[in-house]
Protein backbone atom coordinates (compact mmCIF):
# COMPACT_ATOMS: atom_id res chain seq x y z
CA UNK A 1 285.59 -80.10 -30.23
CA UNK A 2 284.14 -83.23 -29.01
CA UNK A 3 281.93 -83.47 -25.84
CA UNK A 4 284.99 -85.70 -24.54
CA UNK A 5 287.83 -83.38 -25.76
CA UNK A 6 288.78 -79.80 -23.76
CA UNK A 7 291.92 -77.56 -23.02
CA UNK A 8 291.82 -78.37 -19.95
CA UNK A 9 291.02 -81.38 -17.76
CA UNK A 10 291.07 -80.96 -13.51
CA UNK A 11 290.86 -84.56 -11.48
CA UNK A 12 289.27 -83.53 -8.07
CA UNK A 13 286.79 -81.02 -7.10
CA UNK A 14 288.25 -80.00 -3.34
CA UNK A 15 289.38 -76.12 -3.04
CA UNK A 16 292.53 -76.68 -4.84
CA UNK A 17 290.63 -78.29 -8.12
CA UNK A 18 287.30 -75.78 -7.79
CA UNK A 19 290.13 -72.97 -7.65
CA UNK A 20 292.22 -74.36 -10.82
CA UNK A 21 289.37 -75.05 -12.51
CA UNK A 22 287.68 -71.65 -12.43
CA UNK A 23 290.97 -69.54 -12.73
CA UNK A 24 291.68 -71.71 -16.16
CA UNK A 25 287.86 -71.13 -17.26
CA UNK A 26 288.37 -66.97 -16.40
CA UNK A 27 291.07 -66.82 -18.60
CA UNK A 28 289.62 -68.50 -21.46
CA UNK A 29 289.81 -71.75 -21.40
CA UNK A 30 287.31 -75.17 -22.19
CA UNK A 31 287.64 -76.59 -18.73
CA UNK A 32 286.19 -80.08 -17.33
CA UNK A 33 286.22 -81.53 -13.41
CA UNK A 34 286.00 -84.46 -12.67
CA UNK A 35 284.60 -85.54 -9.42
CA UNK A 36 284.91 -89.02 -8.16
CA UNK A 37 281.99 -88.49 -5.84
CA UNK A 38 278.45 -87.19 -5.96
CA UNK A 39 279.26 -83.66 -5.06
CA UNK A 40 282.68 -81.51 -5.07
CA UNK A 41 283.87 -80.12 -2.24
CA UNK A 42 282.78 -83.01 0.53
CA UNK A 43 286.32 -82.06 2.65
CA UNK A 44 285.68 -78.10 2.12
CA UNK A 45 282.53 -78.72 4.03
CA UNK A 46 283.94 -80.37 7.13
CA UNK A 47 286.88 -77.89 7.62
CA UNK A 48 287.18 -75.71 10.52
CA UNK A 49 284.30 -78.01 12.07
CA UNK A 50 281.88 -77.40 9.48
CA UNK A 51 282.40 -73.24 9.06
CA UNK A 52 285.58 -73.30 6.81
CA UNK A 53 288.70 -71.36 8.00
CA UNK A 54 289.15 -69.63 4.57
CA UNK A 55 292.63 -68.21 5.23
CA UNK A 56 295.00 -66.46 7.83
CA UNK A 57 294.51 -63.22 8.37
CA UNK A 58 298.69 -62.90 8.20
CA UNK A 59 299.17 -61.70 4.55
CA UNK A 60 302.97 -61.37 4.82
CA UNK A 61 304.26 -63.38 2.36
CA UNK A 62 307.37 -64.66 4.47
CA UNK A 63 306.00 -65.24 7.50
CA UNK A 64 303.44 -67.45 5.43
CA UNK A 65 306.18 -69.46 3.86
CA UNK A 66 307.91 -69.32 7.28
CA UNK A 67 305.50 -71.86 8.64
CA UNK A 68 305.87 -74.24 6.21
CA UNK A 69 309.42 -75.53 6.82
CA UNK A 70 311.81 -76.53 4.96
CA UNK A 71 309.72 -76.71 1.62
CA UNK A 72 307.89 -73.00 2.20
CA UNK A 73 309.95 -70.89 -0.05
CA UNK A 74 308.32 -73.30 -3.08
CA UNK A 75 304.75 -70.77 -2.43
CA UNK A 76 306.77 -67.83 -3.31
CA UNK A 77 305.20 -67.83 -6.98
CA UNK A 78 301.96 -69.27 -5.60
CA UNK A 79 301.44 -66.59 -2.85
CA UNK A 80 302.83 -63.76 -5.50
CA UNK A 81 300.18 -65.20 -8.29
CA UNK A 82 296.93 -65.77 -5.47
CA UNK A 83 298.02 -63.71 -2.02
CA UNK A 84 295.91 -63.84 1.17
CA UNK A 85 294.47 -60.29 -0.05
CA UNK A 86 293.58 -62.34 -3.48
CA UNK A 87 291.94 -64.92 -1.55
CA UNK A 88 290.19 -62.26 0.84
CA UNK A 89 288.29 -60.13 -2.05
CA UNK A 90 288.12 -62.95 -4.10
CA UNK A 91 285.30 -64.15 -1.59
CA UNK A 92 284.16 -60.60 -0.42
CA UNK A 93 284.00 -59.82 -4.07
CA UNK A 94 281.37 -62.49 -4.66
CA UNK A 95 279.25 -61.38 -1.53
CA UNK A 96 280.64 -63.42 0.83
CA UNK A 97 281.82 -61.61 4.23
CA UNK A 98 284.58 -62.68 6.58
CA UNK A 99 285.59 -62.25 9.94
CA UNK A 100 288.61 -62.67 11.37
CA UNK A 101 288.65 -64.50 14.43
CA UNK A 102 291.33 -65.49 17.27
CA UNK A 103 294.70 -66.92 16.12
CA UNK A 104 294.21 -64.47 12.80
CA UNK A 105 291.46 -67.07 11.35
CA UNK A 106 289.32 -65.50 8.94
CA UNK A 107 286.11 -67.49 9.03
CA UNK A 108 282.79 -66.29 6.83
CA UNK A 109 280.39 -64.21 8.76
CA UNK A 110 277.93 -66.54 8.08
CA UNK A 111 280.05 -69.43 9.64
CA UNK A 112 278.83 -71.81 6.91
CA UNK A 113 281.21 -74.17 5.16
CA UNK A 114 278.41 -74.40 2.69
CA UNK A 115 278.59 -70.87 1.38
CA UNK A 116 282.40 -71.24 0.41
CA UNK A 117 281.20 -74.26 -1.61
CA UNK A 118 278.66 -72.83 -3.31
CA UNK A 119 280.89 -69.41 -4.42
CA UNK A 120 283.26 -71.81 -5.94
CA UNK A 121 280.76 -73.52 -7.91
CA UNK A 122 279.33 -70.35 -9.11
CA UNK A 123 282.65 -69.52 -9.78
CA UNK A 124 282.66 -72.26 -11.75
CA UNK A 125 279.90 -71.77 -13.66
CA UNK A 126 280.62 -68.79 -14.53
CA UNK A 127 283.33 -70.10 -16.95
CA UNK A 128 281.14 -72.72 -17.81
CA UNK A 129 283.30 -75.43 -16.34
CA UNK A 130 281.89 -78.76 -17.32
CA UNK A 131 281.68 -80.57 -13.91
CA UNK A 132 281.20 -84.48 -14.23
CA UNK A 133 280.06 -86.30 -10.90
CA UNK A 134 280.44 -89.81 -10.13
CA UNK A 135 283.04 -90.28 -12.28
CA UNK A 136 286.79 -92.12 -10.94
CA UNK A 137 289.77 -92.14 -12.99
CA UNK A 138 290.77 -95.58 -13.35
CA UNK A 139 294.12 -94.54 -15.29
CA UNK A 140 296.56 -91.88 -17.02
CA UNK A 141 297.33 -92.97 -20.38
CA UNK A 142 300.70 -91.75 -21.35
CA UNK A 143 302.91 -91.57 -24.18
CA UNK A 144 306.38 -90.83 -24.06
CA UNK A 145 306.21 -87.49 -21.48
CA UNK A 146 302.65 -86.71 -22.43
CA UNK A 147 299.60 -87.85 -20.89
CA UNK A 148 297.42 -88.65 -24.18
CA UNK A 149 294.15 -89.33 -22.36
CA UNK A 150 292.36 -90.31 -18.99
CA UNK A 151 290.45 -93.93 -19.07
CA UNK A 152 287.73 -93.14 -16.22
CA UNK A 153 284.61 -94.84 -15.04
CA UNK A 154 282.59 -92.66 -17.28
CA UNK A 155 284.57 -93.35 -20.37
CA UNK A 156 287.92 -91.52 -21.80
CA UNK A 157 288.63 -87.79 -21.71
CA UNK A 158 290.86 -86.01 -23.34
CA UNK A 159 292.39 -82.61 -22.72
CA UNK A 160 295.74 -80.88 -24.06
CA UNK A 161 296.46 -80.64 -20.50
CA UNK A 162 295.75 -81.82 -17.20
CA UNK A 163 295.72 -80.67 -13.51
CA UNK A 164 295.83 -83.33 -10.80
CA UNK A 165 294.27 -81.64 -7.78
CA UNK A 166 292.96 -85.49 -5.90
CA UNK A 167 294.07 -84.29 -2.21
CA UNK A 168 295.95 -86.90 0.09
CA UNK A 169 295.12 -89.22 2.26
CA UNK A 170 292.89 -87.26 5.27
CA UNK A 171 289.61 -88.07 5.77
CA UNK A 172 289.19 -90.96 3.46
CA UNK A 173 285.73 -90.88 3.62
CA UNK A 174 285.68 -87.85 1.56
CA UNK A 175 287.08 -89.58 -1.41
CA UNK A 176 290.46 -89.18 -0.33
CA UNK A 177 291.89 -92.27 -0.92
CA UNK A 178 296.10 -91.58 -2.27
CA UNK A 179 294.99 -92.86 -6.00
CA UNK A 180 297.14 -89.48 -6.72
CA UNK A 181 300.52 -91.16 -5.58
CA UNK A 182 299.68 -93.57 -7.49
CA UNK A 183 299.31 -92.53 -10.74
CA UNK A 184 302.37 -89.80 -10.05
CA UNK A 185 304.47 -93.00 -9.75
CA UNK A 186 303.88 -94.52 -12.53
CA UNK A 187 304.61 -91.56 -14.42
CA UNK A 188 308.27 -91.57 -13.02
CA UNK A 189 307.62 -88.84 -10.07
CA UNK A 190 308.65 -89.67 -6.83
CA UNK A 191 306.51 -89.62 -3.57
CA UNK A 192 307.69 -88.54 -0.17
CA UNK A 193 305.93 -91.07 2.16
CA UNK A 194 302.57 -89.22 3.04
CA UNK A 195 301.67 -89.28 6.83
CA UNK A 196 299.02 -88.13 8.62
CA UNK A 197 299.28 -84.60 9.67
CA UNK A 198 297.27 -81.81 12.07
CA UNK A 199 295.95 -85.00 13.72
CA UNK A 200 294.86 -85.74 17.29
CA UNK A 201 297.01 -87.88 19.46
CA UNK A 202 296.13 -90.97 22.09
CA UNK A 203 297.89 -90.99 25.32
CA UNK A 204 298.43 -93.65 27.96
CA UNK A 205 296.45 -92.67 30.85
CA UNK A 206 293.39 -93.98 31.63
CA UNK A 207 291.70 -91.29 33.49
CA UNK A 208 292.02 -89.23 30.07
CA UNK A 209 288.40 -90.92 29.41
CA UNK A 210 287.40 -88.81 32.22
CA UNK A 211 288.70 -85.51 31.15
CA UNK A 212 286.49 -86.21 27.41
CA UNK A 213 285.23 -82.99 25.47
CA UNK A 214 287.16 -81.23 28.23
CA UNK A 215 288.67 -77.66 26.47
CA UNK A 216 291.73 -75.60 27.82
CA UNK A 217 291.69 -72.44 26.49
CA UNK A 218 295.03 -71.28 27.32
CA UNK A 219 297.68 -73.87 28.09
CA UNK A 220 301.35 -74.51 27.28
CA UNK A 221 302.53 -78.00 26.63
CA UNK A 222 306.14 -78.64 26.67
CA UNK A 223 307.31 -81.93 24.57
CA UNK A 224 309.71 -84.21 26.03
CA UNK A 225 311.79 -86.93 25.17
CA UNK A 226 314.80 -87.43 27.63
CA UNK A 227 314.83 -83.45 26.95
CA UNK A 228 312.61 -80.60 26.06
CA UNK A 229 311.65 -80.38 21.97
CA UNK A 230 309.39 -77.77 21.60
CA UNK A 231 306.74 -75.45 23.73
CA UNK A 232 303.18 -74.41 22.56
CA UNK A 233 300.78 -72.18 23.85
CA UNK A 234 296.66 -72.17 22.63
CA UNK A 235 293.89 -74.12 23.57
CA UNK A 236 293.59 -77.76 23.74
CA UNK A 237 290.94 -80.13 23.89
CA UNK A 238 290.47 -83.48 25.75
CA UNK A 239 289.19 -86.60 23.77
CA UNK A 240 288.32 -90.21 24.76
CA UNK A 241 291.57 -91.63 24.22
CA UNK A 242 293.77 -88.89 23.95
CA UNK A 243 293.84 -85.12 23.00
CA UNK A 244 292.91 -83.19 20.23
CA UNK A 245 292.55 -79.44 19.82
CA UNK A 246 294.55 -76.34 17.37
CA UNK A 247 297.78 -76.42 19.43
CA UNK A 248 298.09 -80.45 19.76
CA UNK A 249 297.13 -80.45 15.88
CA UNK A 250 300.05 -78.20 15.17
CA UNK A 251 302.45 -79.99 17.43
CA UNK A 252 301.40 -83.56 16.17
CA UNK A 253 304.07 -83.90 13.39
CA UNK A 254 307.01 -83.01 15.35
CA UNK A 255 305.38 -85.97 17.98
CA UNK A 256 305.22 -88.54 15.46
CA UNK A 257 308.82 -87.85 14.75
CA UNK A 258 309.59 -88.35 17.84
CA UNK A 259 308.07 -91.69 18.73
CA UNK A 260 309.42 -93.19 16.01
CA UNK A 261 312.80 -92.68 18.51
CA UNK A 262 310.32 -94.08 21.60
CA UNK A 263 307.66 -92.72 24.20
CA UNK A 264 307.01 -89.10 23.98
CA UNK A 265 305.96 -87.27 27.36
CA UNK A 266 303.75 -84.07 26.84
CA UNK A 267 303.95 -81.67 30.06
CA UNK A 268 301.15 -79.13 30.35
CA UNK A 269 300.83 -76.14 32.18
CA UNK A 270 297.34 -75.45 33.61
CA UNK A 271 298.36 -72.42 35.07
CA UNK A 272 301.11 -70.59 32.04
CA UNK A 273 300.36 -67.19 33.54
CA UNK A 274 301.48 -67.51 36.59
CA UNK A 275 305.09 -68.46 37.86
CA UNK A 276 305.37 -71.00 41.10
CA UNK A 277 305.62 -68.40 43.46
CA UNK A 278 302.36 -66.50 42.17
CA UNK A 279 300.84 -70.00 41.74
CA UNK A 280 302.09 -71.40 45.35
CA UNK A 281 300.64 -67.68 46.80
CA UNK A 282 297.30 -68.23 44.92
CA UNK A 283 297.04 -71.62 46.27
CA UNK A 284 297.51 -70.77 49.67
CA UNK A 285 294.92 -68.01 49.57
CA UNK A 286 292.55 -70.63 48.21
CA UNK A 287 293.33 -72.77 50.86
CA UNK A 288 292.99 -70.02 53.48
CA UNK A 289 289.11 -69.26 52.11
CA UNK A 290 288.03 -73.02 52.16
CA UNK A 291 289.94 -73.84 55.45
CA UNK A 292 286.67 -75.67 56.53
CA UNK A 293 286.27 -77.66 53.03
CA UNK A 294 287.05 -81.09 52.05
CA UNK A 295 289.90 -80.73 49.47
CA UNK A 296 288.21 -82.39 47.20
CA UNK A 297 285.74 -79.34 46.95
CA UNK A 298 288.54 -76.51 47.39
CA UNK A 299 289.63 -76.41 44.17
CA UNK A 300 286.29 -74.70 42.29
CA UNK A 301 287.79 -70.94 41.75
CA UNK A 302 291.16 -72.41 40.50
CA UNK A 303 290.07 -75.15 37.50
CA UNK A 304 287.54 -76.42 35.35
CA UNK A 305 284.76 -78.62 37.29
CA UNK A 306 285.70 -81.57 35.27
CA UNK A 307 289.42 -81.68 35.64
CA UNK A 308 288.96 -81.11 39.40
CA UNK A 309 288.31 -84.87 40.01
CA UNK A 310 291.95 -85.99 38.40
CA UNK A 311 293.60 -83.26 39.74
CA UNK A 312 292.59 -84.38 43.83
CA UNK A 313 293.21 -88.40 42.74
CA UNK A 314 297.11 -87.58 40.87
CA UNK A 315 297.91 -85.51 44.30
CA UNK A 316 297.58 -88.33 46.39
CA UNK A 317 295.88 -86.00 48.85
CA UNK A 318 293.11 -87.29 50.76
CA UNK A 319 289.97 -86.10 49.13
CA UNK A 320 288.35 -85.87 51.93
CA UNK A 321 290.96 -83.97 53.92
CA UNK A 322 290.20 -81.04 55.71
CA UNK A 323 292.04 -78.01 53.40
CA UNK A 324 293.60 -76.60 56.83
CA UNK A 325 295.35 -80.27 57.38
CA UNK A 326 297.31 -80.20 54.39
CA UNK A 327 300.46 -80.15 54.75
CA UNK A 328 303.00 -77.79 52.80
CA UNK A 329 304.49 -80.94 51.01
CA UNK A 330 301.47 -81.96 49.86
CA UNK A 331 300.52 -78.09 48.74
CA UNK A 332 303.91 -78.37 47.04
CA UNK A 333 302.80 -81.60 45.27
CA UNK A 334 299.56 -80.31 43.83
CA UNK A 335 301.77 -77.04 42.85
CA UNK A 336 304.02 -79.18 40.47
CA UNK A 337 301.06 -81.24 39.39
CA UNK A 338 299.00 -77.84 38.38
CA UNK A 339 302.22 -76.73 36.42
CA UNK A 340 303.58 -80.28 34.72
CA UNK A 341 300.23 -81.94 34.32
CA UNK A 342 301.56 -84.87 32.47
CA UNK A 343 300.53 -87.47 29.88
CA UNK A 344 302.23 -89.95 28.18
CA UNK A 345 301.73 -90.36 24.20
CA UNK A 346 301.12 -93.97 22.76
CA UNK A 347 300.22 -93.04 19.11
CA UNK A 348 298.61 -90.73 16.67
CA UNK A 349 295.42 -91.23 15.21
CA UNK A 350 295.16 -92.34 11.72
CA UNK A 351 294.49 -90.73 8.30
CA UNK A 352 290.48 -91.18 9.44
CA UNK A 353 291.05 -87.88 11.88
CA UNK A 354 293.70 -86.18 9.99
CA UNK A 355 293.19 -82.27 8.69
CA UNK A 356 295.99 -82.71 5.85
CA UNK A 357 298.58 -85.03 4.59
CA UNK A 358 302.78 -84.34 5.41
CA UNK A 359 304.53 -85.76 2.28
CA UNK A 360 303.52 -86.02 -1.36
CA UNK A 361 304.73 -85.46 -4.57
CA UNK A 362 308.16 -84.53 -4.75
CA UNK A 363 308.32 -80.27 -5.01
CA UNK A 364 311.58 -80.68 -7.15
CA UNK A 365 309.62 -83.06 -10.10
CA UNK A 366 307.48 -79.89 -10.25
CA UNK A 367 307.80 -76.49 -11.44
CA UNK A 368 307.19 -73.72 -8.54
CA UNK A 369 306.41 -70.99 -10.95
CA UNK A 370 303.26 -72.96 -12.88
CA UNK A 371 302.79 -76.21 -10.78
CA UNK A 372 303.55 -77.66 -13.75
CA UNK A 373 305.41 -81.50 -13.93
CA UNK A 374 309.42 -81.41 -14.94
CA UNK A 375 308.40 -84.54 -15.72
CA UNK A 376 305.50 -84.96 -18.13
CA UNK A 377 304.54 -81.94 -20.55
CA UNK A 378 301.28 -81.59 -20.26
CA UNK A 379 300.85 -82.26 -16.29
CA UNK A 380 300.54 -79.71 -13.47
CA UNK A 381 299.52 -80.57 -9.68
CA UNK A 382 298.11 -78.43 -6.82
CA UNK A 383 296.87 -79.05 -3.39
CA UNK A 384 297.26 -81.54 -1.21
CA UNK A 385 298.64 -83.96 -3.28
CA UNK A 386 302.32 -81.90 -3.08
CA UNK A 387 305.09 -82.22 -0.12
CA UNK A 388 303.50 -79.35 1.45
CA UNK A 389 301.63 -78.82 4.79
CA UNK A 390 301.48 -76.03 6.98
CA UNK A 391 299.69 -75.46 10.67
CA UNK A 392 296.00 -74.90 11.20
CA UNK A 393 294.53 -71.42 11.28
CA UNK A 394 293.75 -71.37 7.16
CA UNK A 395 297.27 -71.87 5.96
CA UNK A 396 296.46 -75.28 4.22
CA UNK A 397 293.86 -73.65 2.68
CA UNK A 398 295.27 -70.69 1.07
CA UNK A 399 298.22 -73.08 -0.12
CA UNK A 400 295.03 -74.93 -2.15
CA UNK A 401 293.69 -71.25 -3.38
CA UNK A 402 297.33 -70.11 -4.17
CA UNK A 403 298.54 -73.46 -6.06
CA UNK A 404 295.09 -74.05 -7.47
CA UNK A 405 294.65 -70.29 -9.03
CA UNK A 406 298.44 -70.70 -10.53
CA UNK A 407 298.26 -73.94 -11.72
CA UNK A 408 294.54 -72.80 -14.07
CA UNK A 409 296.14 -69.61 -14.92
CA UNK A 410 299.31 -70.70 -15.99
CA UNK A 411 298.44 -73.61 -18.12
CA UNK A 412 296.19 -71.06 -20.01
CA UNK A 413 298.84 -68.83 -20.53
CA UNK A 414 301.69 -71.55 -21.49
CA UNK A 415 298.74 -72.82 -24.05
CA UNK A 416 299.10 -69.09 -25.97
């Protein structure tokens, strides 16, 4: 066989193409990656803020597919072929520890991004993948419903099959740029309109500035739009322009289908634990101690230092009021304020700060039981490129090992 010639060609080194890859390499087969940039696995190495939430620690099959939607029950095969457990010994196996962590994250013990990297390339190796850097794929030459070679920047390759593994459209910096769509159009599969997804929002205020880096540990937010559409409870995280944070990523999606209808109004709870009477009680206890203070120094034992400062300005009490001269109207004003803290949401941010793509290649053009393309014979997908995303907490990952591991097995196996 020619040095241009294998069994088995992946576009895209991220987790989903490292994982295909070296699963089709383990089972026998002559395996090249190609890699667009100058190392694989640029977006592994910012997930998880740079320590890589490997999976979920939830390893029930249903309840994984449950938080996918509508399109979950196409990871039965995947999660059956590469479970959680798989994914979990498949890194502890190659002396790498994990931990699991709150929200049933399982993080490396190392908290390194840069050790999950490196397994997979060893993992790599070890089937002596043939990875090929700095090299683009300019086009999919195709004949009839077989893809007969790949034209790329570093000349043609050609493979009996091929697994496109190129990602979305998040973080475009790390290569990923939507060439994928592209090419899975003009092969005659159809694209659900990708859209940034587990992405921070902007809001209208502009004391948000103030509240910047800001983190809420526990907080519920309640989504409205003319009426409730949704509750979530988790931590949350102030930005510059907006918030950010696990429980606004997860609730981002269902936001952006909601302004397309007009202005969305996000109520949070600073207080979730305790009811209005409890809350009301605590806050006239509070008041009772600082009697002497100026309200605007009152509030220390019951909030964060730097939300204090919005709090006293959106109460329209006098900051310098004495905290025995207000009155129970006004007590009653900071008590709905403390409960239904509220911001208004202009937009979400772009592809730039998005974890992971919503939309993608059509699940229905592919097969759920190999990955493999109804369309073209010799074409298979996994990843992020597919109409599949799921919340944060390592879900999006494990969809990558699961679809990545079937898609290299199974083309190995339809090959025999």
């Amino acid at each position: 066989m020619d040095n241009n010639e294998f069994d088995i060609a992946v576009i895209g080194g991220g987790p989903a193409g490292l994982m295909a890859a070296g699963a089709a390499a383990e089972h026998g087969a002559e395996v090249v990656l190609l890699e667009k940039n100058d190392q694989p696995g640029k977006k592994l190495l910012i997930t998880g803020k740079g320590r890589c939430n490997i999976t979920t620690a939830e390893t029930e099959p249903s309840k994984i597919i449950a938080v996918f939607g509508k399109n979950g029950k196409f990871l039965y095969s995947a999660l059956h072929s590469f479970s959680v457990d798989d994914t979990i010994n498949f890194f502890n196996n190659r002396g790498l520890a994990t931990k699991v962590e709150h929200g049933q994250r399982i993080f490396p013990v190392s908290d390194r991004a840069e050790d999950v990297l490196q397994l997979l390339l060893n993992y790599t190796r070890e089937g002596k993948v043939r990875i090929i850097k700095n090299c683009t794929v300019i086009k999919l030459i195709n004949k009839r419903h077989t893809i007969d070679k790949l034209k790329t920047s570093r000349g043609d390759i050609m493979a009996a099959h091929y697994i496109v593994c190129v990602g979305g459209l998040s973080y475009p910096t790390t290569g990923s740029v939507g060439n994928g769509y592209h090419w899975a159009k003009l092969l005659g599969h159809t694209v659900t309109l990708p859209q940034p997804a587990l992405v921070p929002i902007k809001t209208k205020e502009p004391w948000i500035k103030d509240l910047a880096g800001l983190s809420l540990k526990n907080v519920r937010i309640d989504i409205y739009q003319g009426k409730k559409h949704g509750e979530h409870f988790g931590e949350a995280l102030f930005t510059h322009d907006g918030m950010s944070g696990p429980i606004i990523l997860d609730m981002s999606q269902a936001i952006g289908a909601l302004l397309k209808n007009g202005e969305v109004e996000l109520r949070l709870d600073l207080k979730p634990v305790l009811d209005y009477q409890i809350l009301d009680k605590r806050l006239q206890r509070d008041f009772h101690a600082n009697a002497n203070k100026y309200f605007r120094n009152s509030l220390t034992d019951l909030l964060p230092n730097k939300l204090i400062p919005v709090i006293v300005r959106l109460s329209g009490i006098d900051p310098y009021k004495k905290v025995n001269l207000i009155t129970k109207e006004e007590r009653k004003k900071l008590l709905h304020l403390l409960k239904e803290f509220t911001c208004k949401v202009c937009a979400l941010d772009g592809f730039g700060k998005a974890i992971t793509t919503s939309g993608g290649i059509n699940l229905k053009e592919i097969d759920p039981r190999a990955m493999k393309s109804k369309i073209i014979d010799n074409l298979s997908f996994a990843g992020e490129i597919i109409d599949l995303n799921g919340p944060t907490g390592g879900y999006n990952l494990q969809m990558c090992w699961s679809t990545g591991y079937l898609a290299g097995h199974s083309v190995v196996n339809l090959r025999r």
